[in-house]
N, C-alpha and C. Protein backbone atom coordinates (compact mmCIF):
# COMPACT_ATOMS: atom_id res chain seq x y z
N UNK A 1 0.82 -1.19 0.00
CA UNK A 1 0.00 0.00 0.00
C UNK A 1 0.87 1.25 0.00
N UNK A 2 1.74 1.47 0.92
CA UNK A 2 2.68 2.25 0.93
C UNK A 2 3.40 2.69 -0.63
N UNK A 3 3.67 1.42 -0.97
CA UNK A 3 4.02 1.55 -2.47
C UNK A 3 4.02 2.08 -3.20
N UNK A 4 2.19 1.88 -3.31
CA UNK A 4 1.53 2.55 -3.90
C UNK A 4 0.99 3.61 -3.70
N UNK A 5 0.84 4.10 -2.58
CA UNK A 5 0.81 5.75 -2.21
C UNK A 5 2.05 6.89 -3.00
N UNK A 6 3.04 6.18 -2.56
CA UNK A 6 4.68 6.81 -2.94
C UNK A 6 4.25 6.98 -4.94
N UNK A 7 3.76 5.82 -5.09
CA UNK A 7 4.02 6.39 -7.32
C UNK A 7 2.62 6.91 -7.62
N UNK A 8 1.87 7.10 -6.63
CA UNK A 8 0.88 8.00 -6.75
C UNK A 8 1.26 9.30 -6.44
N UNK A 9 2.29 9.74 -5.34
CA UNK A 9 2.38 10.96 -5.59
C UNK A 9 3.41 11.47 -6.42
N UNK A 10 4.54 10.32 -6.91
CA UNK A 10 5.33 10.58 -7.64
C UNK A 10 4.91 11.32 -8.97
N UNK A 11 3.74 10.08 -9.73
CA UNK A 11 2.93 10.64 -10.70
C UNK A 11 2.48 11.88 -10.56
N UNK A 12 2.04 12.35 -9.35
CA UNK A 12 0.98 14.20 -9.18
C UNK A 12 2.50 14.57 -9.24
N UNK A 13 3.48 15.01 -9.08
CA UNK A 13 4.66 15.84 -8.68
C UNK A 13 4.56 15.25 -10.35
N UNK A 14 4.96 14.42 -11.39
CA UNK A 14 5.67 14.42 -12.72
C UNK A 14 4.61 15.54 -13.17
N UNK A 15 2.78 15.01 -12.94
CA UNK A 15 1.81 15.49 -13.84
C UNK A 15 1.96 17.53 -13.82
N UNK A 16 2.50 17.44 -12.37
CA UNK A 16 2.31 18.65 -11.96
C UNK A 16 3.11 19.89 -12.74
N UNK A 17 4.78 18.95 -12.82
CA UNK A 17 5.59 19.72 -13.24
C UNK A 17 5.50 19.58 -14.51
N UNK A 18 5.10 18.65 -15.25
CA UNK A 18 5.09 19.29 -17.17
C UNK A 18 3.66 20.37 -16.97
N UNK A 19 2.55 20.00 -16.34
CA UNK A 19 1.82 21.49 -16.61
C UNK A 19 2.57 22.36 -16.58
N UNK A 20 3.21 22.72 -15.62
CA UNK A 20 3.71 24.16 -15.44
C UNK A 20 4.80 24.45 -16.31
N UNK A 21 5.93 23.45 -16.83
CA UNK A 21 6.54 23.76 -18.32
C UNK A 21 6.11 24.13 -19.01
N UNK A 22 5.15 23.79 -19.37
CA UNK A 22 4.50 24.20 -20.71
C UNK A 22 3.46 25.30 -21.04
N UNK A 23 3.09 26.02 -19.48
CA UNK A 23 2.68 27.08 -19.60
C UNK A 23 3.62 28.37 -19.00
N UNK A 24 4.81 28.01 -19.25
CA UNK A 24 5.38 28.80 -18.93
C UNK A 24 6.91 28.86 -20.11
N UNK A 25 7.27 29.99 -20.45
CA UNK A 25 8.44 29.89 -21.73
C UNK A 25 9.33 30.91 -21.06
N UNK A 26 10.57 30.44 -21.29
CA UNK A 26 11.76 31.21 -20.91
C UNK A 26 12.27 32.01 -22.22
N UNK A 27 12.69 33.52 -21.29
CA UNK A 27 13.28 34.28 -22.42
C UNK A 27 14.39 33.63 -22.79
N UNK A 28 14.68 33.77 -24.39
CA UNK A 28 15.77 33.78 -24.98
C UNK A 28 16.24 35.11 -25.03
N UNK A 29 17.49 35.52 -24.29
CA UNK A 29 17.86 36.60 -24.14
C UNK A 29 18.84 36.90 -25.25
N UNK A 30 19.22 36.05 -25.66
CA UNK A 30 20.20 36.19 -27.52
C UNK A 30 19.14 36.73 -28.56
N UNK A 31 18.05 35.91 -28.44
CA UNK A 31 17.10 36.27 -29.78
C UNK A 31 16.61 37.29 -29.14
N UNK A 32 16.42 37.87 -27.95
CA UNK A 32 15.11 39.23 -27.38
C UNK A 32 16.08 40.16 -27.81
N UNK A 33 17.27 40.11 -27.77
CA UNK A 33 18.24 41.52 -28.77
C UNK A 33 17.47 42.12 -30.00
N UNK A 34 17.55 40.90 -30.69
CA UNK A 34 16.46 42.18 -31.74
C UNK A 34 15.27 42.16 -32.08
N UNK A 35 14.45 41.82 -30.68
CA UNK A 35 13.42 42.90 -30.68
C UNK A 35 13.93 44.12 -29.87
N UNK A 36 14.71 44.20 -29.25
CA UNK A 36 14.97 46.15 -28.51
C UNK A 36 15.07 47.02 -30.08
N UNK A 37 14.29 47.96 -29.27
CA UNK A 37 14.45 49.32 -30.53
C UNK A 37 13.10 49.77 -30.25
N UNK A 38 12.86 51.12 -31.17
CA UNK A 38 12.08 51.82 -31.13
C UNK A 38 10.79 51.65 -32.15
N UNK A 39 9.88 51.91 -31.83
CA UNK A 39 8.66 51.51 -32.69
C UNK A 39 7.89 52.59 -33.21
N UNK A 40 7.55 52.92 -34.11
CA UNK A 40 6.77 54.66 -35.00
C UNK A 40 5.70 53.64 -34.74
N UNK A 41 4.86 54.10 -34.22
CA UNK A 41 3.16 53.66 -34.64
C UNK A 41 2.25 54.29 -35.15
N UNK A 42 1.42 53.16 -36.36
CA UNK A 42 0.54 54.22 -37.10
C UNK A 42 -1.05 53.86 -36.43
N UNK A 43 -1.78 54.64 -36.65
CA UNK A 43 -3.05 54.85 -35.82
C UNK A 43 -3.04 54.35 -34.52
N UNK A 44 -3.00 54.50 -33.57
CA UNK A 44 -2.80 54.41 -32.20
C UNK A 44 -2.45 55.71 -31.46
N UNK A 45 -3.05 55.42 -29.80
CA UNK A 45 -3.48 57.00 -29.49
C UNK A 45 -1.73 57.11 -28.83
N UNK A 46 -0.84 56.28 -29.01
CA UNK A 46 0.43 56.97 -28.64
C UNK A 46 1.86 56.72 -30.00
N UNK A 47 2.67 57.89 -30.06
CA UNK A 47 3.19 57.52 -31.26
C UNK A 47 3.92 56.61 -31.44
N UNK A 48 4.77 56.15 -30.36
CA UNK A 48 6.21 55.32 -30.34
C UNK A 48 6.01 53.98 -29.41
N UNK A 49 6.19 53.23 -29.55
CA UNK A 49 6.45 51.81 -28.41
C UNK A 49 8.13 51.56 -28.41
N UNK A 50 8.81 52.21 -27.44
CA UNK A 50 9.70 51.35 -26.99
C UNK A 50 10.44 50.56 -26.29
N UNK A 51 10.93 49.22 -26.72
CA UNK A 51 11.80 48.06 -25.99
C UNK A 51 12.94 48.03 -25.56
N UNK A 52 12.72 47.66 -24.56
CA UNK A 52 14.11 47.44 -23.94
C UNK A 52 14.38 46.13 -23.46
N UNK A 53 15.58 45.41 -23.10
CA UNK A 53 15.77 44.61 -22.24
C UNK A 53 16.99 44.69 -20.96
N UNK A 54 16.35 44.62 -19.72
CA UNK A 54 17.00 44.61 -18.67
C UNK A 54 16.75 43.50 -17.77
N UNK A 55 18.13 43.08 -17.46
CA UNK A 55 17.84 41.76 -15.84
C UNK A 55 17.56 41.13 -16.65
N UNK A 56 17.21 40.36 -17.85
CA UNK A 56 16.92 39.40 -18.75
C UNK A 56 15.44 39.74 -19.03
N UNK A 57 14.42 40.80 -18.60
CA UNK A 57 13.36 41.11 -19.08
C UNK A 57 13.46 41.95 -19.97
N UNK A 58 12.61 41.34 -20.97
CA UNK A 58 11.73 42.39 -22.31
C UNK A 58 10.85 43.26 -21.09
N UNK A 59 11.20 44.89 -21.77
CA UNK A 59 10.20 45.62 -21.31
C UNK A 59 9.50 46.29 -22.48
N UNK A 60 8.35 46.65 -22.68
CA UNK A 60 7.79 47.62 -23.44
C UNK A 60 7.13 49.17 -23.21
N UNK A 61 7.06 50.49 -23.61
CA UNK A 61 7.08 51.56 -22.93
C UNK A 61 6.35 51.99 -23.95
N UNK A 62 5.11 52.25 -23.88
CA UNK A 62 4.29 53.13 -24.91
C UNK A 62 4.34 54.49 -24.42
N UNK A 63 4.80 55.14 -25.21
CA UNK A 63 5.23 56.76 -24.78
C UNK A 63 4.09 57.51 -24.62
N UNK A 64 4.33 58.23 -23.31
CA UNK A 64 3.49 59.13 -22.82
C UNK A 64 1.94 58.04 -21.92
N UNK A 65 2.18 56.88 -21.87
CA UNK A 65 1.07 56.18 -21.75
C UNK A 65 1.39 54.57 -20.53
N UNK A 66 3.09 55.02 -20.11
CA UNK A 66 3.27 53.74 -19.49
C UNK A 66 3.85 52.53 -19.57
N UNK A 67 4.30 51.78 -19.41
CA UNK A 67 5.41 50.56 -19.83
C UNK A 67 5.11 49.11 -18.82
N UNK A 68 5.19 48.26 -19.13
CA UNK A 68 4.61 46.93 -18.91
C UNK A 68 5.81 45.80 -19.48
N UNK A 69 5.94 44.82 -18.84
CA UNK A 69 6.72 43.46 -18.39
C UNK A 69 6.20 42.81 -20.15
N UNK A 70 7.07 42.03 -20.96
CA UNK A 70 6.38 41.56 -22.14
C UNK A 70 7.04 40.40 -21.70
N UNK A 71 6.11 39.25 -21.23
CA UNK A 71 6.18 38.27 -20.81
C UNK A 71 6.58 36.92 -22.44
N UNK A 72 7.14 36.08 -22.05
CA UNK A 72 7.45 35.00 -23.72
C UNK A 72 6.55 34.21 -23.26
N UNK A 73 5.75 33.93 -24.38
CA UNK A 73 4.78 33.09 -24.98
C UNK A 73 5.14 31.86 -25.42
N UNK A 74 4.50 30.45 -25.55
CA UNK A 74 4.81 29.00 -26.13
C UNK A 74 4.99 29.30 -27.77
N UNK A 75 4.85 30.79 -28.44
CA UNK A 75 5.02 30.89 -28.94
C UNK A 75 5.90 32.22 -29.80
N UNK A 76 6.45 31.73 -30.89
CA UNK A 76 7.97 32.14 -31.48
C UNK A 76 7.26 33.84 -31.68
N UNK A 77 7.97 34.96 -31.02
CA UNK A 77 8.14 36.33 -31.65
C UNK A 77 7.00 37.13 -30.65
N UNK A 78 6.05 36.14 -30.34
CA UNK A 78 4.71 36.62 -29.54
C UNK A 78 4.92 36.50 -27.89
N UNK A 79 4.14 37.97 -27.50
CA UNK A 79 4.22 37.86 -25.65
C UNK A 79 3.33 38.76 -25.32
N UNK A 80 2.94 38.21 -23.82
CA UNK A 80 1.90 38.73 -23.36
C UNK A 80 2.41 40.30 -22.92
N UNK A 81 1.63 41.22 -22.84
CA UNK A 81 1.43 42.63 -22.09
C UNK A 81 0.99 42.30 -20.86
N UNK A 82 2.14 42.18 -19.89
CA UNK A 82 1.54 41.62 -18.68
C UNK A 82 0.50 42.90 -17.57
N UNK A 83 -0.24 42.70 -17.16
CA UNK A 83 -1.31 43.77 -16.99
C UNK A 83 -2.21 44.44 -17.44
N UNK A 84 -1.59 43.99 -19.09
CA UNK A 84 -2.93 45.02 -20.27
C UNK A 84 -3.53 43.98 -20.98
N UNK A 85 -3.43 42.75 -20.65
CA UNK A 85 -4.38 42.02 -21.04
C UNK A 85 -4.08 41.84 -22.76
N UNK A 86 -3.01 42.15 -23.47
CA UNK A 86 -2.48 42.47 -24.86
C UNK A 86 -1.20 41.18 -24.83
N UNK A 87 -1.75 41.04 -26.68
CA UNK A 87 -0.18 40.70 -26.95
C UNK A 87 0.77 41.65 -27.69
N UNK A 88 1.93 40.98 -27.86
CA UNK A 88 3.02 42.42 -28.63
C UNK A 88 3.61 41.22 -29.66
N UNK A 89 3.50 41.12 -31.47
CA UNK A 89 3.95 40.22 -32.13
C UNK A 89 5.00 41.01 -32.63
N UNK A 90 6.26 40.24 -32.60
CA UNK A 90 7.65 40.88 -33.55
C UNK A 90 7.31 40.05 -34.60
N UNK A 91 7.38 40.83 -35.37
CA UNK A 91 7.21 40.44 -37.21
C UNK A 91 8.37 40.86 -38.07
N UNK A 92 8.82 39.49 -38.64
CA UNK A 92 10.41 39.36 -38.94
C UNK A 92 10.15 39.21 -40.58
N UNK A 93 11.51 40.28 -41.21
CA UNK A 93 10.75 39.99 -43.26
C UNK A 93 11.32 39.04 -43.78
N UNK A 94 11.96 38.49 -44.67
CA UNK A 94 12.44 37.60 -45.80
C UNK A 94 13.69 36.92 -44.75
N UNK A 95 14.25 38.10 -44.56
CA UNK A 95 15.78 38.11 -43.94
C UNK A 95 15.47 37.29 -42.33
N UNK A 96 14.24 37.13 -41.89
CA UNK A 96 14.04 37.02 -40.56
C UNK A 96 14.77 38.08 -39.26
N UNK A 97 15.13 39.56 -39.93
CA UNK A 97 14.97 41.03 -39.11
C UNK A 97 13.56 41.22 -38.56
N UNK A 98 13.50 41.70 -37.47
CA UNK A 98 12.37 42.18 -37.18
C UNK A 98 12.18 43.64 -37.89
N UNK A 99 11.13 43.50 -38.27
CA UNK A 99 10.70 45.29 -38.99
C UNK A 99 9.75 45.78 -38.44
N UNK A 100 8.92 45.19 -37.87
CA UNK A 100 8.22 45.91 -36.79
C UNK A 100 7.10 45.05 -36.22
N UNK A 101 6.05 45.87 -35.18
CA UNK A 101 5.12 44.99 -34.28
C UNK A 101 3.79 45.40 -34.36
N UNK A 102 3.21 44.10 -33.70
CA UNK A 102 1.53 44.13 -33.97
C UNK A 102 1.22 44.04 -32.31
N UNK A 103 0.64 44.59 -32.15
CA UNK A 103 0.28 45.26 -30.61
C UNK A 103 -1.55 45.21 -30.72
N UNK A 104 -2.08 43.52 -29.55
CA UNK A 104 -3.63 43.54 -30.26
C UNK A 104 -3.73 44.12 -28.45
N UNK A 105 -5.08 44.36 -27.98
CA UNK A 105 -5.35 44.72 -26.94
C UNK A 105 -7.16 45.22 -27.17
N UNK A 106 -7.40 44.95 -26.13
CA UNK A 106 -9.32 45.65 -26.13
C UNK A 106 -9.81 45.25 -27.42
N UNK A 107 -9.26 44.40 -28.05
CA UNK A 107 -9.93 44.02 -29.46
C UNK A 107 -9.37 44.84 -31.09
N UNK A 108 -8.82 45.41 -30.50
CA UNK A 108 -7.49 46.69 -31.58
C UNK A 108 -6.43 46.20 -32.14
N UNK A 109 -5.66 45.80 -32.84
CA UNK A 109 -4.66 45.58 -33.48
C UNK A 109 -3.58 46.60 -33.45
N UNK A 110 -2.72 47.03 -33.50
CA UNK A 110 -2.41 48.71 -34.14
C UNK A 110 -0.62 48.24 -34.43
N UNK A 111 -0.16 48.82 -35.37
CA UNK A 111 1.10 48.29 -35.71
C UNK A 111 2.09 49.16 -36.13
N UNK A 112 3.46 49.33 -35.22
CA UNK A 112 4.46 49.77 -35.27
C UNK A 112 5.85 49.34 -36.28
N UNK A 113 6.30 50.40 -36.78
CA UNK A 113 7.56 49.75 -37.63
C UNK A 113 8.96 50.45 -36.98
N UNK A 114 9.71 48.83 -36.64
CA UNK A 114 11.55 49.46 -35.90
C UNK A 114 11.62 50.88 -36.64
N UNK A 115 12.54 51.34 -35.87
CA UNK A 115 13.16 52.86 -36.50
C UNK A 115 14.72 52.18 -36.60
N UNK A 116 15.47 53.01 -37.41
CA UNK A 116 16.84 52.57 -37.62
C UNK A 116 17.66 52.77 -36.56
């Protein structure tokens, strides 16, 4: 019985820890290099979004409007706006450069292009 108590909880501690892998993604702090830079945005009520990375966090700073944690996603280029309920997509061209971002939030899309 004992036994079997012990690979019963072994199993909850395995089941436990791949949930939480897999909802959770570590920055790549080599590839988050180029997303830092500055963002021109067109229609949106602020002009510029810009990135930074510090301490190994992506930050994002919509000018004049506040800055928020850009959390990595299970998926490639995409992260959450942690607090605004938004994602922030780096969108990479031919070359796989990022040229600029798609910023969805409240149901809005609105999209910024790097500055040089």
């Amino acid at each position: 019985m004992k036994k079997l108590l012990v690979l019963v909880c072994i199993g909850l501690f395995a089941f436990s820890f791949d949930v939480s892998a897999q909802t959770t993604a570590a920055l790549d702090t080599v590839a988050a290099k180029s997303y830092v830079g500055k963002y021109k945005m067109k229609d949106s009520p602020f002009e510029e979004i810009i990135v930074t990375l510090k301490d190994g966090k992506l930050n994002g700073e919509a000018v004049g409007q506040g800055s928020a944690e850009l959390a990595p996603t299970k998926e490639t280029d995409i992260f959450e706006v942690v607090g605004y309920d938004g994602k922030l997509e780096f969108v990479r061209n031919e070359n796989k450069m990022v040229t600029k971002i798609k910023l969805t939030m409240q149901g809005s899309t609105m999209e910024g292009e790097k500055q040089p």
